[in-house]
Structures are given as C-alpha cells and as structure tokens.
N, C-alpha and C. Protein backbone atom coordinates (compact mmCIF):
# COMPACT_ATOMS: atom_id res chain seq x y z
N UNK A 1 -27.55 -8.44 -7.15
CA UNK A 1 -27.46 -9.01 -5.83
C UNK A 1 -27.16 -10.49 -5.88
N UNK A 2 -27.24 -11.67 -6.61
CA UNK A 2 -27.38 -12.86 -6.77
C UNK A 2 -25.80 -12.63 -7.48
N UNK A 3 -25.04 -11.92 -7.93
CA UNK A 3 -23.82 -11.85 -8.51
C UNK A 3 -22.81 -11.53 -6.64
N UNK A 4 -23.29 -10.78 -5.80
CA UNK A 4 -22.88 -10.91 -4.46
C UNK A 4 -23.19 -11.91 -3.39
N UNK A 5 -24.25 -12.74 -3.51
CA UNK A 5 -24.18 -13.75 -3.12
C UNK A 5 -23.22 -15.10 -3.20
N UNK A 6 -22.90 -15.34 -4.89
CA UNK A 6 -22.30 -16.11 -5.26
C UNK A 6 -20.82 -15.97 -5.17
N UNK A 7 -20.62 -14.92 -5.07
CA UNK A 7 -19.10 -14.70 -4.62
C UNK A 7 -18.84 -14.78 -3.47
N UNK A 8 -19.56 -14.37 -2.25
CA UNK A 8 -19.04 -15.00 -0.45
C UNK A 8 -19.29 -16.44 -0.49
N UNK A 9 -20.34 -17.24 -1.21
CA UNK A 9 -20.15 -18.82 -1.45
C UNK A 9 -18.68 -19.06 -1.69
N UNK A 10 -18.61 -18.96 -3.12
CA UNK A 10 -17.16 -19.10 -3.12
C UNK A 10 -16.11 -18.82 -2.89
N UNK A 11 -15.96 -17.55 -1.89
CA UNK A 11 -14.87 -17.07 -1.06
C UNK A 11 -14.34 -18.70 0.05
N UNK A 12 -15.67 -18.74 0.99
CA UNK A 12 -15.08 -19.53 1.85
C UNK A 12 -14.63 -20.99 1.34
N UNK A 13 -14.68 -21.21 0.16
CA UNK A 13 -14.41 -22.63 -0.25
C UNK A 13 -12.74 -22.37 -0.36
N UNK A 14 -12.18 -21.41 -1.10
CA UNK A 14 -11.08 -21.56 -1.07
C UNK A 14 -10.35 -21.62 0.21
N UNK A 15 -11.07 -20.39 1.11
CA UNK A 15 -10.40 -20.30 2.35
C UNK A 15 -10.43 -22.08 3.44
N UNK A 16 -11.52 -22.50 2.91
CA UNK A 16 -11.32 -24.18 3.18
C UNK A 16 -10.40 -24.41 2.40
N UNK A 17 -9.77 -24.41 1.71
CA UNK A 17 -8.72 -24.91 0.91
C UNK A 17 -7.50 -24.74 1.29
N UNK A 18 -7.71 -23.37 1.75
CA UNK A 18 -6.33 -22.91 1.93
C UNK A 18 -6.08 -23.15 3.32
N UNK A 19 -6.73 -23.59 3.98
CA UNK A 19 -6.71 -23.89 5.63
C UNK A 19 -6.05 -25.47 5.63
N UNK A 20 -6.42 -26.62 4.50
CA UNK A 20 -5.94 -27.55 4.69
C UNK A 20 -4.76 -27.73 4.33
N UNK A 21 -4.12 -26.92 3.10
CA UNK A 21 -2.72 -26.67 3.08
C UNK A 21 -1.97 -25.86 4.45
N UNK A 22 -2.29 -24.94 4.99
CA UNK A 22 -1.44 -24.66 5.98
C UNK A 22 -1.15 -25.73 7.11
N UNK A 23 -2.00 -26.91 7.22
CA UNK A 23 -2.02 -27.69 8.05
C UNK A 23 -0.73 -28.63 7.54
N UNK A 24 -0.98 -28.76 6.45
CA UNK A 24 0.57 -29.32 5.52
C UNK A 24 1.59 -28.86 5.98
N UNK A 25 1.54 -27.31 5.80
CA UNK A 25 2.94 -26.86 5.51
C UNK A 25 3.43 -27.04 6.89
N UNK A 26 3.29 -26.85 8.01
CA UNK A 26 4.02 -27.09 9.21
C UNK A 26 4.62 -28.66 9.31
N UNK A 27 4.61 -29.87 8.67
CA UNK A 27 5.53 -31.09 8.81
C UNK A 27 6.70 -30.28 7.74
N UNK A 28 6.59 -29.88 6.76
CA UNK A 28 7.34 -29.62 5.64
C UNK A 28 8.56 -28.68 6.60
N UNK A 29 7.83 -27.55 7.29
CA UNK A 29 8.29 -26.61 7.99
C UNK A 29 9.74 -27.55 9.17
N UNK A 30 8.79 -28.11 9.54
CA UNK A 30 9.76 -29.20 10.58
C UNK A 30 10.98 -29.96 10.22
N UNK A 31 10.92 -30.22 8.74
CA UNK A 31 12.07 -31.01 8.27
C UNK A 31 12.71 -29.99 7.75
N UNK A 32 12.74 -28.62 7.60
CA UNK A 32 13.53 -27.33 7.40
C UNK A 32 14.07 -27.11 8.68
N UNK A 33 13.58 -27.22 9.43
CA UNK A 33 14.22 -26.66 10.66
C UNK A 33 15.52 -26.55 10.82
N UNK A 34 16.50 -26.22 11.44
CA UNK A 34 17.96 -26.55 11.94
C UNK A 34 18.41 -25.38 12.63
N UNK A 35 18.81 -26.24 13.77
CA UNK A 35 19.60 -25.29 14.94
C UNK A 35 20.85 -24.96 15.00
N UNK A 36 21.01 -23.87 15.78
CA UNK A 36 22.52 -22.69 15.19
C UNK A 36 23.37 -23.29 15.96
N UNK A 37 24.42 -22.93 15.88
CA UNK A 37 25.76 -22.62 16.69
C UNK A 37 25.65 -21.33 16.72
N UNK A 38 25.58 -20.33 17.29
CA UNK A 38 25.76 -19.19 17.00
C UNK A 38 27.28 -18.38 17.05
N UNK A 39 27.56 -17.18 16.64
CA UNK A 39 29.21 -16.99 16.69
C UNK A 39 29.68 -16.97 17.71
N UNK A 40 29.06 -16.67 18.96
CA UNK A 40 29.55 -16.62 20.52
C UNK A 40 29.96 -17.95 21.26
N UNK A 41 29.46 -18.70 20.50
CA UNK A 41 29.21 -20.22 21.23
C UNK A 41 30.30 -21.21 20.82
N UNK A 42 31.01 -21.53 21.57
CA UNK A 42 32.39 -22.72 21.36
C UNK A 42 31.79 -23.60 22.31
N UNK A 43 31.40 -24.92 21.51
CA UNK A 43 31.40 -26.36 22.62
C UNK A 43 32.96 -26.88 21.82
N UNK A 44 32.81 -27.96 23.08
CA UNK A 44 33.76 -28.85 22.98
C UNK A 44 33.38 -29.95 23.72
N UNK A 45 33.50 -31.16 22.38
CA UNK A 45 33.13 -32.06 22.65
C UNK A 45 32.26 -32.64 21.54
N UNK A 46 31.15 -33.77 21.54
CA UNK A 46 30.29 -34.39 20.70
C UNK A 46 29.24 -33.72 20.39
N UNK A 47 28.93 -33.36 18.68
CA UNK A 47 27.75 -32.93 18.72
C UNK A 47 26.94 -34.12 18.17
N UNK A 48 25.43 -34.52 18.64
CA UNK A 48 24.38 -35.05 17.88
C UNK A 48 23.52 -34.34 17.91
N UNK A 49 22.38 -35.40 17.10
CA UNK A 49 21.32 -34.53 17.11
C UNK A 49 19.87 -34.87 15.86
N UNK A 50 19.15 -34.54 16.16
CA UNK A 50 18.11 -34.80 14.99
C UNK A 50 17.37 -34.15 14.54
N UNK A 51 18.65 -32.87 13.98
CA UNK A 51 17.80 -32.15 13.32
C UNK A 51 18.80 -31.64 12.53
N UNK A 52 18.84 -30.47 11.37
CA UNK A 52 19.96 -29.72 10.54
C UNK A 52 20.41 -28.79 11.54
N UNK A 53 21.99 -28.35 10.93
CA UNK A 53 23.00 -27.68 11.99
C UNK A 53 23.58 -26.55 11.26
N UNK A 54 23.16 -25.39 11.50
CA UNK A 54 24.24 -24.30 11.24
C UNK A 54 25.19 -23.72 12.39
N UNK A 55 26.52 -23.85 12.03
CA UNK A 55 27.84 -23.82 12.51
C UNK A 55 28.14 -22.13 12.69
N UNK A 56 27.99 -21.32 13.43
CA UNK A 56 28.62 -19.98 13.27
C UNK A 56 29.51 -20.00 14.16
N UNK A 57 29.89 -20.67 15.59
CA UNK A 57 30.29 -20.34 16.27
C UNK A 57 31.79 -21.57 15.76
N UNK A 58 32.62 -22.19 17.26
CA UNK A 58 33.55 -23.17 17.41
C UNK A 58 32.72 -24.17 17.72
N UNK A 59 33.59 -25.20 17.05
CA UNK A 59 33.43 -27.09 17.66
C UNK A 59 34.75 -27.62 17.66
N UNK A 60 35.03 -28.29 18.63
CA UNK A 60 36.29 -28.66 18.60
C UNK A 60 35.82 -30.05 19.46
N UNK A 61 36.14 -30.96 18.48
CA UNK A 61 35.49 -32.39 18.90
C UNK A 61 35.16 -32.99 17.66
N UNK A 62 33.65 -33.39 17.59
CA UNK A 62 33.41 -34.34 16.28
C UNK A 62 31.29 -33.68 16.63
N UNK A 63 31.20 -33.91 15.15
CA UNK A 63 29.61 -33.39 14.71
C UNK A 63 29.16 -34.97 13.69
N UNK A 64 28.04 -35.25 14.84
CA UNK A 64 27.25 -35.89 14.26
C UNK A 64 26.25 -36.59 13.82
N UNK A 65 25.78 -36.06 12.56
CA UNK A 65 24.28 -35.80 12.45
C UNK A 65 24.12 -36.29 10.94
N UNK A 66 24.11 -37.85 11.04
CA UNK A 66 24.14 -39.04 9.71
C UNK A 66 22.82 -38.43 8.68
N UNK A 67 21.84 -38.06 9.43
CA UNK A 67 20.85 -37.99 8.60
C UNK A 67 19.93 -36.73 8.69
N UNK A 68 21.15 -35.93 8.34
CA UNK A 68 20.21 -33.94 8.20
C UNK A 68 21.90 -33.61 7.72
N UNK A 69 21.57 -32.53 7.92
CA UNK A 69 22.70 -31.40 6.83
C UNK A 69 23.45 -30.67 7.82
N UNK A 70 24.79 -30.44 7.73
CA UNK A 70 25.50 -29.63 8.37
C UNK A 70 26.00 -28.48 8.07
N UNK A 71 25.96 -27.09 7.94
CA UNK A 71 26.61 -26.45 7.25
C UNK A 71 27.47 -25.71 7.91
N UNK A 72 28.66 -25.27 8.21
CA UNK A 72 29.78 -24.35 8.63
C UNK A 72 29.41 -22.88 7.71
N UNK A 73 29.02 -21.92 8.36
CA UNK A 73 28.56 -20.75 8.03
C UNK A 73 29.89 -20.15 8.01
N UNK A 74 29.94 -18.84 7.44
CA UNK A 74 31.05 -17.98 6.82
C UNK A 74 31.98 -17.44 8.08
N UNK A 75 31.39 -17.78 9.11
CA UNK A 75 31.86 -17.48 10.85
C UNK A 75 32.67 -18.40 11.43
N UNK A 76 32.04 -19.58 10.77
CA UNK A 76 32.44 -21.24 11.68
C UNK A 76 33.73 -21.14 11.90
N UNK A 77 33.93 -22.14 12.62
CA UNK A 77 35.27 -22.70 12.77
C UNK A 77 35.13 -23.85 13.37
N UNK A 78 35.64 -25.16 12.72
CA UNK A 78 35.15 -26.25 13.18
C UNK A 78 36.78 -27.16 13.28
N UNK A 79 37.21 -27.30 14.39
CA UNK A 79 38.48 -28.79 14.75
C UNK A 79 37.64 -30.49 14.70
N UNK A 80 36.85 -30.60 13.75
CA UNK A 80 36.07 -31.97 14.41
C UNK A 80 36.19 -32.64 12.99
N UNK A 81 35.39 -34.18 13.29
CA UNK A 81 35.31 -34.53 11.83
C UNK A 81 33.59 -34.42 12.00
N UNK A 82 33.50 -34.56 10.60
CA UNK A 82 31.87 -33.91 10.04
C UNK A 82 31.47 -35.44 9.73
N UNK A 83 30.25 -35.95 10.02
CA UNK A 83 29.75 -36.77 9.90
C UNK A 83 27.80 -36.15 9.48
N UNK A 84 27.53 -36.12 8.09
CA UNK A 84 26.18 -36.19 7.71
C UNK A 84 25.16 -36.37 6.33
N UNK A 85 23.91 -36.09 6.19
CA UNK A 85 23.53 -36.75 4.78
C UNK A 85 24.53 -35.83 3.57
N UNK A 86 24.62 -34.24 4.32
CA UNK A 86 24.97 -33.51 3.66
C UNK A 86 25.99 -32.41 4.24
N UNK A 87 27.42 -31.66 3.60
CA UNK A 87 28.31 -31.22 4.83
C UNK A 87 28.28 -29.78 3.45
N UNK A 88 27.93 -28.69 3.93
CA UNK A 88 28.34 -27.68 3.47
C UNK A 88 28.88 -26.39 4.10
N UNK A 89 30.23 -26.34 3.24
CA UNK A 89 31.16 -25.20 4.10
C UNK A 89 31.56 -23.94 3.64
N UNK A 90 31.28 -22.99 4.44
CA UNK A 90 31.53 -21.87 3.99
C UNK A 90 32.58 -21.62 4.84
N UNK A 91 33.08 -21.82 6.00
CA UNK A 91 34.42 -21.43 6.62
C UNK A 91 35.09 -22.22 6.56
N UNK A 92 35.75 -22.06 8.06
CA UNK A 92 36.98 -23.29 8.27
C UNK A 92 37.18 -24.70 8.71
N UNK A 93 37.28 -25.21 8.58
CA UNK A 93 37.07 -26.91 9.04
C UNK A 93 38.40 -27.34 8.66
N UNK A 94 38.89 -28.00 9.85
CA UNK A 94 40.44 -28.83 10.44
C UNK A 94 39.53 -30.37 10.69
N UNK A 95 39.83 -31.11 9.82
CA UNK A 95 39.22 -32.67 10.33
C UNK A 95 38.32 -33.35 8.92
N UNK A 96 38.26 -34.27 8.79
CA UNK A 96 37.60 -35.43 7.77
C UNK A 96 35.84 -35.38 7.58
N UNK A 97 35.54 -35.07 6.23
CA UNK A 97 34.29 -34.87 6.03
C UNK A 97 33.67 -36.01 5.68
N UNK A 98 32.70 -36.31 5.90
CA UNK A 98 32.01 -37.74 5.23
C UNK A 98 30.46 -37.36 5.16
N UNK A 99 29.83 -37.72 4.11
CA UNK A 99 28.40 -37.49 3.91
C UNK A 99 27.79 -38.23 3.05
N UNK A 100 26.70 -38.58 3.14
CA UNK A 100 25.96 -39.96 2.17
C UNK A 100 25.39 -39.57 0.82
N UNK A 101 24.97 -37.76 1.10
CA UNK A 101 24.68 -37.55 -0.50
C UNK A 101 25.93 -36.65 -1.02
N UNK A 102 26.15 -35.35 -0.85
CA UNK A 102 27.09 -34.23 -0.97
C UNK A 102 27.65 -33.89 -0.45
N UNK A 103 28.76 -33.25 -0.51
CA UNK A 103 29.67 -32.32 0.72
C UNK A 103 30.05 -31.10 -0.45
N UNK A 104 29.53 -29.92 -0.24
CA UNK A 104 30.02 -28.89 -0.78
C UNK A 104 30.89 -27.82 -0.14
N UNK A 105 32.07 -27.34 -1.23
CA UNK A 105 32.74 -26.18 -0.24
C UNK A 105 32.56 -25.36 -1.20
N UNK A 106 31.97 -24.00 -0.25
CA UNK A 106 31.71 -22.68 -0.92
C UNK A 106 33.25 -22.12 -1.14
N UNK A 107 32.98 -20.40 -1.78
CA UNK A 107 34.19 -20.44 -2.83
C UNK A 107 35.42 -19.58 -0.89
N UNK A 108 34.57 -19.20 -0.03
CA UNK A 108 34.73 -18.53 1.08
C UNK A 108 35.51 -20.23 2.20
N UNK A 109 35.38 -21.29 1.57
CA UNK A 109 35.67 -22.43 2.59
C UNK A 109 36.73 -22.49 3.01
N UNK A 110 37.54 -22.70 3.75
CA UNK A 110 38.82 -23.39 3.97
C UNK A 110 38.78 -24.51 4.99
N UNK A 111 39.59 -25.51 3.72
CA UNK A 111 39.37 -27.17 4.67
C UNK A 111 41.15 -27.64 4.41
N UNK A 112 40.93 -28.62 5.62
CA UNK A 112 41.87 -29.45 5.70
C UNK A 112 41.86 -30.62 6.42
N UNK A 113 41.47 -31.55 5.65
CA UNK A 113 40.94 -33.02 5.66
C UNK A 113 40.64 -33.96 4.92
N UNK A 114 40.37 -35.06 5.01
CA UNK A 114 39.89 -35.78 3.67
C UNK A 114 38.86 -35.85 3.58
N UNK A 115 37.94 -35.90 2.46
CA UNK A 115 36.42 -35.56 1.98
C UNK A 115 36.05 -37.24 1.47
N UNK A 116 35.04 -37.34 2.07
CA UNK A 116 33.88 -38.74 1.62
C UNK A 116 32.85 -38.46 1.39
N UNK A 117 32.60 -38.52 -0.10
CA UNK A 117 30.78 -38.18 -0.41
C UNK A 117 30.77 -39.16 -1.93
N UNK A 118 29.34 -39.08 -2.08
CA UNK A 118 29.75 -39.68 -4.06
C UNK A 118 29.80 -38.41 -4.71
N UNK A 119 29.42 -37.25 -3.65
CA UNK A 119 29.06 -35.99 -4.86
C UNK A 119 29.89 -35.22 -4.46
N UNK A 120 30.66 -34.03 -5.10
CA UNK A 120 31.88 -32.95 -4.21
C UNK A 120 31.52 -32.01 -5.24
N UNK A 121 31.31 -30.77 -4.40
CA UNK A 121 31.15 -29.66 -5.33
C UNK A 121 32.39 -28.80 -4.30
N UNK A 122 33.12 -28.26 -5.47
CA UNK A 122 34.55 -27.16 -4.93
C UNK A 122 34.19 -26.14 -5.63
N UNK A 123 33.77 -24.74 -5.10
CA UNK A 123 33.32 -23.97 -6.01
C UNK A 123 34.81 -23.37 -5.85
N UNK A 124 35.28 -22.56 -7.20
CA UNK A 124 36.33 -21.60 -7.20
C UNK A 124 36.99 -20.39 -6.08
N UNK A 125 37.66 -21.06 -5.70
CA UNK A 125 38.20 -20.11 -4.69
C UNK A 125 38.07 -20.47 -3.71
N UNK A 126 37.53 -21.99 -2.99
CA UNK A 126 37.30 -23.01 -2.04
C UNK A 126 39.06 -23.45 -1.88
N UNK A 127 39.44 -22.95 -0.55
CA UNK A 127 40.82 -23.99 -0.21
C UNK A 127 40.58 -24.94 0.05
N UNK A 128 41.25 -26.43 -0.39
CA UNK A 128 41.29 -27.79 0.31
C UNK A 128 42.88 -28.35 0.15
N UNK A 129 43.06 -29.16 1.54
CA UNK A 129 44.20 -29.70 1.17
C UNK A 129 43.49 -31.21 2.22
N UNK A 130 43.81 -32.42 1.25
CA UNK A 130 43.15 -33.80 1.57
C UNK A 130 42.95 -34.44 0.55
N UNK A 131 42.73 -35.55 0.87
CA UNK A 131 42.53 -36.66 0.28
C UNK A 131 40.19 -36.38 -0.35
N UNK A 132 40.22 -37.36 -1.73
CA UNK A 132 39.20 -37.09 -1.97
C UNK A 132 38.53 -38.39 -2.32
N UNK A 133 37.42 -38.91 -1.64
CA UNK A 133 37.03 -40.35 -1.85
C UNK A 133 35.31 -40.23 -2.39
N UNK A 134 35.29 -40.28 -3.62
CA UNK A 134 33.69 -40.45 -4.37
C UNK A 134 33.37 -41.38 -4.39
N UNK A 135 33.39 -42.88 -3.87
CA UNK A 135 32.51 -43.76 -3.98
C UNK A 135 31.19 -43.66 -3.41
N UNK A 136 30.50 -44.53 -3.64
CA UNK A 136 29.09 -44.49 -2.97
C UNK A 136 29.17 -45.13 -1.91
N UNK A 137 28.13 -44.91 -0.85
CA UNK A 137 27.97 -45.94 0.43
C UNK A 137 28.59 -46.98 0.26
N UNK A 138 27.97 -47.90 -0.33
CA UNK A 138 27.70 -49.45 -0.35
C UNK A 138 29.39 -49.55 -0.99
N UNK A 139 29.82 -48.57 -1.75
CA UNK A 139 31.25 -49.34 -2.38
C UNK A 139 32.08 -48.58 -0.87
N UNK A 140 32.09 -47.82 -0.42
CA UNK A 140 32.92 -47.81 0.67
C UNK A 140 32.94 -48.60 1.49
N UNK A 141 31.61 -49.47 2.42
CA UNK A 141 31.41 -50.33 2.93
C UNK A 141 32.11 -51.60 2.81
N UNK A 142 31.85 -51.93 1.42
CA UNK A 142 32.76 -53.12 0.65
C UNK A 142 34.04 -53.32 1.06
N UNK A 143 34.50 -51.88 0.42
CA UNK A 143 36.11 -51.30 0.72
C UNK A 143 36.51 -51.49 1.84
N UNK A 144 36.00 -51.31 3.20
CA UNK A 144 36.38 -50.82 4.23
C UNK A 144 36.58 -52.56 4.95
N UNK A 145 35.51 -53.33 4.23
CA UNK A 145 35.34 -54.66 4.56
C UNK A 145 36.85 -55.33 4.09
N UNK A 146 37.46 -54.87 3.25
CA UNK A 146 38.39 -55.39 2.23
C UNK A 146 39.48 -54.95 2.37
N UNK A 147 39.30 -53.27 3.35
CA UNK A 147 40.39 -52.67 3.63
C UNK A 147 41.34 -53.31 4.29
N UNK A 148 41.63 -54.28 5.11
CA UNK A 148 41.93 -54.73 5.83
C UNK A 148 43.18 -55.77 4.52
N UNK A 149 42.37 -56.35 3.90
CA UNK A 149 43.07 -57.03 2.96
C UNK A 149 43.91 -56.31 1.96
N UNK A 150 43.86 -54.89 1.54
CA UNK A 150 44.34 -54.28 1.03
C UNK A 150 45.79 -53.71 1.79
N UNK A 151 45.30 -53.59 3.33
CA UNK A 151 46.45 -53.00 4.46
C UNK A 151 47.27 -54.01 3.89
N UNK A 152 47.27 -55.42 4.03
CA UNK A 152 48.08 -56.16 4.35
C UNK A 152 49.15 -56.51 3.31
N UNK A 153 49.06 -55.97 1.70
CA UNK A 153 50.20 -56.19 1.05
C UNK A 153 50.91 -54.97 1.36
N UNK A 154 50.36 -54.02 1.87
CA UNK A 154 51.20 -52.95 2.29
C UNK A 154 52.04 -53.36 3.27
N UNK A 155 51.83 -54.25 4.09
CA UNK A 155 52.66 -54.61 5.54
C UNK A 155 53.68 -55.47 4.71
N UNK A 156 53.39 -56.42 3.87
CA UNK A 156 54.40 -56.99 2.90
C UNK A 156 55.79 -56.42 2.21
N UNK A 157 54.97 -55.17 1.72
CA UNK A 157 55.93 -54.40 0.59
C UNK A 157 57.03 -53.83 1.48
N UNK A 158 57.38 -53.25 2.65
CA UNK A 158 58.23 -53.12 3.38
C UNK A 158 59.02 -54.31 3.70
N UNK A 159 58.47 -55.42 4.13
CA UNK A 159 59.46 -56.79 4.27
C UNK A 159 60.24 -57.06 3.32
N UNK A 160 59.22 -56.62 1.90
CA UNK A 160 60.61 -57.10 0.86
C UNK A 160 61.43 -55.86 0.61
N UNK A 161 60.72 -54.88 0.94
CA UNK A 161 61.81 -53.80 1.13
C UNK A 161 63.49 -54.23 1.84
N UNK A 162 63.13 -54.39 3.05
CA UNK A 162 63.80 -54.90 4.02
C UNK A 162 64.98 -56.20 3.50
N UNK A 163 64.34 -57.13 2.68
CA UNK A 163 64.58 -58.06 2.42
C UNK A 163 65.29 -57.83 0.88
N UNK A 164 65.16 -56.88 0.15
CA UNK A 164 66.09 -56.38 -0.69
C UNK A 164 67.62 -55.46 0.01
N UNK A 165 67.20 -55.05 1.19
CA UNK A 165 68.68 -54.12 1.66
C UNK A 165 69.58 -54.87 1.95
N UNK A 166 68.68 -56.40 2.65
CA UNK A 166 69.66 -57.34 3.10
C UNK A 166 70.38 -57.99 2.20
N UNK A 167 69.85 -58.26 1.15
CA UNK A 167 70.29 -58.93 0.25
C UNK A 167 71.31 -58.24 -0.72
N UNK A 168 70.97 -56.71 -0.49
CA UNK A 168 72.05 -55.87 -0.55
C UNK A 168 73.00 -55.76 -0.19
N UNK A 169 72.93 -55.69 1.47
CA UNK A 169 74.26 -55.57 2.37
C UNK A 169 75.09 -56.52 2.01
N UNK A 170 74.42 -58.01 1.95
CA UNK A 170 75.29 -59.17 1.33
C UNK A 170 75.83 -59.21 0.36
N UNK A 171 75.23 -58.61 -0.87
CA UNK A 171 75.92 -58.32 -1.88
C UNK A 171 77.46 -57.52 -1.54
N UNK A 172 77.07 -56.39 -1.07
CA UNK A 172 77.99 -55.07 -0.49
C UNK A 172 79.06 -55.82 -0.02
N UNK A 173 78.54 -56.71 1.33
CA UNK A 173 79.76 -57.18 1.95
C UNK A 173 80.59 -58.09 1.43
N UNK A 174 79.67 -59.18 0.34
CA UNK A 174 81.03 -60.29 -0.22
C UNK A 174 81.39 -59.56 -1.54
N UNK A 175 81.09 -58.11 -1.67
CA UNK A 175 82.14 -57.65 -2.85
C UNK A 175 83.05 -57.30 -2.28
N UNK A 176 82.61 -56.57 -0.85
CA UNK A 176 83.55 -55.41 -0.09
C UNK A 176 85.29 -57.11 0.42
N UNK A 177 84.53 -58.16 0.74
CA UNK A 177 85.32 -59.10 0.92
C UNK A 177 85.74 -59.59 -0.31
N UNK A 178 85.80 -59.75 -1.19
CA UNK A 178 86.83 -59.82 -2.08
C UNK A 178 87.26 -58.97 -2.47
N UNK A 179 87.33 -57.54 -2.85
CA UNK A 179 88.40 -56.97 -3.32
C UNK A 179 88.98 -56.55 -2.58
C-alpha cells in the first residue's frame, strides 16, 4: 500500500509539469500560424500582413509580408512581386522575389522573375527564367545607395557610343569626299 501511495504523489507532479509546458507551447503555436489563400480565392491587389502566407489560390498585385514566410503552394498562381523573410514556391509566380533569409523553388515551381535572397535553393526540375542576386541585406542596401552611380556610366557608354558613329560618319564622309 505505501508503494500506491507514492505513485499518485508522483503522478501529479509531472502532470504539474506538463501543464506548464502546454502553457508554452501556444506562443510557439502562434508564430507557426499562417493564413491561406485558398484555391477558390483570387484577390487583386496588395497583400500585407503579420503573419505566414500560404498561396493556393490567385494574386495578381504585390505580397507583402517582410517578416514571416510566403509560400506559393502547388495550386498558386501568383502575377505579383514577393516581398518576405522567406519566399517558397511550389507553383507559378510571374514577378520579382526578394527575401532577407531564403527563397526556395520546389522541383514542381515555375518562376519568372528576378530572385533576391543571400540563400537560393533550385531544387531539380524547378523552372526559372531571371536574373539572380545573392548578396546580403546590408550589401544590397550599399548597392542600391551606389546604384545610382553605377546607372550613370551606363548613361555615358551610349554617348560615346554615339560619339564614335559620329566620328564615323566623318570619317565615311571625308573618305566618301575624296574619292
């Protein structure tokens, strides 16, 4: 009897135990969360939001959600650009991805856009056609600061373009005038 006593003692201790973890797990639960698109559902227009996004349905506009995860489910179909921490695609996406940690395309994806992440996972059999930019935040930032200075020998290189035809034509014409 003192061997059945000691065991309902220590029953409820764990069950105290285990009561203060479930109280845990619901914040944990909360930062899992993320709301659907479902396949029936086409917006158009801006998505935000503050929370994670699964894509089944249409978007035709722009999605954006800097700091949670986006994913385009095997249904999606997305015309927008993707703006988040994280962009993972299993369908179709028409428009420019950008994300602060990853952007993955499953092997089921088809994209067409340019991709911004430091991390890119293309699994086999993932279509992409775009441009692909791995820097990190802070060096895009830089870049983008600088971009501007970078545009501008480009606006150059055509002038001397320009400025070689002429110097061409002149050539052209005082040969074409002497012989």
């Amino acid at each position: 009897m003192w061997k059945k006593d000691e065991l309902p003692a220590q029953t409820p201790a764990p069950r105290a135990e285990a009561a203060q973890p479930t109280h845990a797990a619901p914040p944990v639960a909360r930062t899992t969360e993320r709301a659907t698109i479902g396949r029936s559902i086409t917006i158009k227009g801006e998505v935000t939001g503050d929370e994670d996004l699964l894509i089944q349905g249409r978007v035709d506009g722009s999605v954006d959600l800097k700091q949670h995860s986006v994913t385009v489910g095997p249904e999606g179909e997305v015309k927008a650009n993707i703006v988040a921490r994280v962009v993972t695609v299993e369908g179709r996406v028409q428009g420019n991805l950008s994300a602060d940690e990853q952007i993955i395309l499953r092997a089921s994806a088809k994209v067409q856009g340019d991709i911004t992440a430091p991390r890119v996972v293309l699994e086999d059999g993932a279509q992409f056609r775009g441009g692909v930019d791995m820097s990190d935040a802070a060096e895009r930032r830089h870049t983008t600061g600088g971009g501007s200075a970078q545009q501008q020998p480009k606006r150059q290189e055509p002038q001397r373009s320009a400025e070689r035809v002429e110097s061409a034509r002149t050539s052209d014409s005082g040969a074409g005038l002497g012989s």
